[in-house]
Protein backbone atom coordinates (compact mmCIF):
# COMPACT_ATOMS: atom_id res chain seq x y z
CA UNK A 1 55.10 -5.51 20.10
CA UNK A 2 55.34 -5.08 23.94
CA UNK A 3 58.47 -6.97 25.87
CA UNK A 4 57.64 -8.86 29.46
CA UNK A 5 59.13 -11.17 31.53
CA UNK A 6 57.03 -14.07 32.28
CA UNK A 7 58.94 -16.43 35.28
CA UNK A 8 62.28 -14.89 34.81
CA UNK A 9 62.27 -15.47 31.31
CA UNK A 10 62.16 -12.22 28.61
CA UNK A 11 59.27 -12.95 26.24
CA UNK A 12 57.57 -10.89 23.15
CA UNK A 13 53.90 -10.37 23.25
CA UNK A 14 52.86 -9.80 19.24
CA UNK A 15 49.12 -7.97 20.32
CA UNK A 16 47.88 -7.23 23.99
CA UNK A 17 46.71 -10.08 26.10
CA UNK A 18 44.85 -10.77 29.15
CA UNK A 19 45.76 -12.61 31.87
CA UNK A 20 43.96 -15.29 30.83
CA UNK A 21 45.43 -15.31 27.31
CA UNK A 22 48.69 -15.32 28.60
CA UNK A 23 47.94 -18.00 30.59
CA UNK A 24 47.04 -20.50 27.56
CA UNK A 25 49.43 -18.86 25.89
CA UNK A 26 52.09 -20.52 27.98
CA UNK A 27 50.41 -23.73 28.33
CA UNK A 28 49.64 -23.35 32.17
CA UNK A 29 49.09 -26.95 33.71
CA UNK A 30 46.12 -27.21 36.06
CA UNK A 31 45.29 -23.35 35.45
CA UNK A 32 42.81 -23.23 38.16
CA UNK A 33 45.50 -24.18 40.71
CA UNK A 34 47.81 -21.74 39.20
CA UNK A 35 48.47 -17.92 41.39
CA UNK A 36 50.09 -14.97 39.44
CA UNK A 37 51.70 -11.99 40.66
CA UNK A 38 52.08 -9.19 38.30
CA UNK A 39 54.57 -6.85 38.96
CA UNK A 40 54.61 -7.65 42.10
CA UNK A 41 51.04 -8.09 43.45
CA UNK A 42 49.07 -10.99 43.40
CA UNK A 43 46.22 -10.48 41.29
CA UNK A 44 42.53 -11.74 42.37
CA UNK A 45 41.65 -14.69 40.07
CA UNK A 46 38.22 -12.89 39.48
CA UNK A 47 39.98 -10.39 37.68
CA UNK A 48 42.00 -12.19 35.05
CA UNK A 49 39.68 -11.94 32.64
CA UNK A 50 40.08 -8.43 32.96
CA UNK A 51 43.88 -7.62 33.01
CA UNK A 52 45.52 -6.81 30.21
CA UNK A 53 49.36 -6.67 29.85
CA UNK A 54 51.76 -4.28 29.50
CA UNK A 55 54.86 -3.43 27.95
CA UNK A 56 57.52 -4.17 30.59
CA UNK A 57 55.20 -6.06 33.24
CA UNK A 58 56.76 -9.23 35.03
CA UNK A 59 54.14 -12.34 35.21
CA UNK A 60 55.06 -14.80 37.79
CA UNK A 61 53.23 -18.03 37.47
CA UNK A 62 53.06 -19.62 41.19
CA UNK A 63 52.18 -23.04 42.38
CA UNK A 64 51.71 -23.61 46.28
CA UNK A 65 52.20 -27.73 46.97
CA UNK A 66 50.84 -28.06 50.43
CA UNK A 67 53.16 -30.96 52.44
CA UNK A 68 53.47 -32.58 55.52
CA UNK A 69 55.74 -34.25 57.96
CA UNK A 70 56.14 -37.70 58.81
């Protein structure tokens, strides 16, 4: 059982994920448009299907809303 904190929020992983799993995991609207930083460090999107998560790593799920003025 590994302990993270996913968006500020403590959360118990049962088995190891990947990125991706964690992703569905926590039922991430519009995944494609979604950013993560993992401890840190924005991780490549190309590579989620190849990080796996650890004990004590903080997931940060990050939307950027583009804007304007009037």
């Amino acid at each position: 059982m590994s302990k993270i904190t996913v968006n500020g929020k403590s959360q118990e992983l049962g088995k190891a994920l990947t990125l991706v799993e964690l992703i569905a995991l926590n039922n991430i609207t519009q995944p494609d448009m979604v950013s993560v930083q993992l401890n840190g460090e924005f991780i490549d999107r190309d590579d989620f299907p190849a990080i796996l998560i650890q004990d004590g790593d903080e997931v940060d799920f990050l939307y950027f809303m583009g804007g304007g003025c009037r």
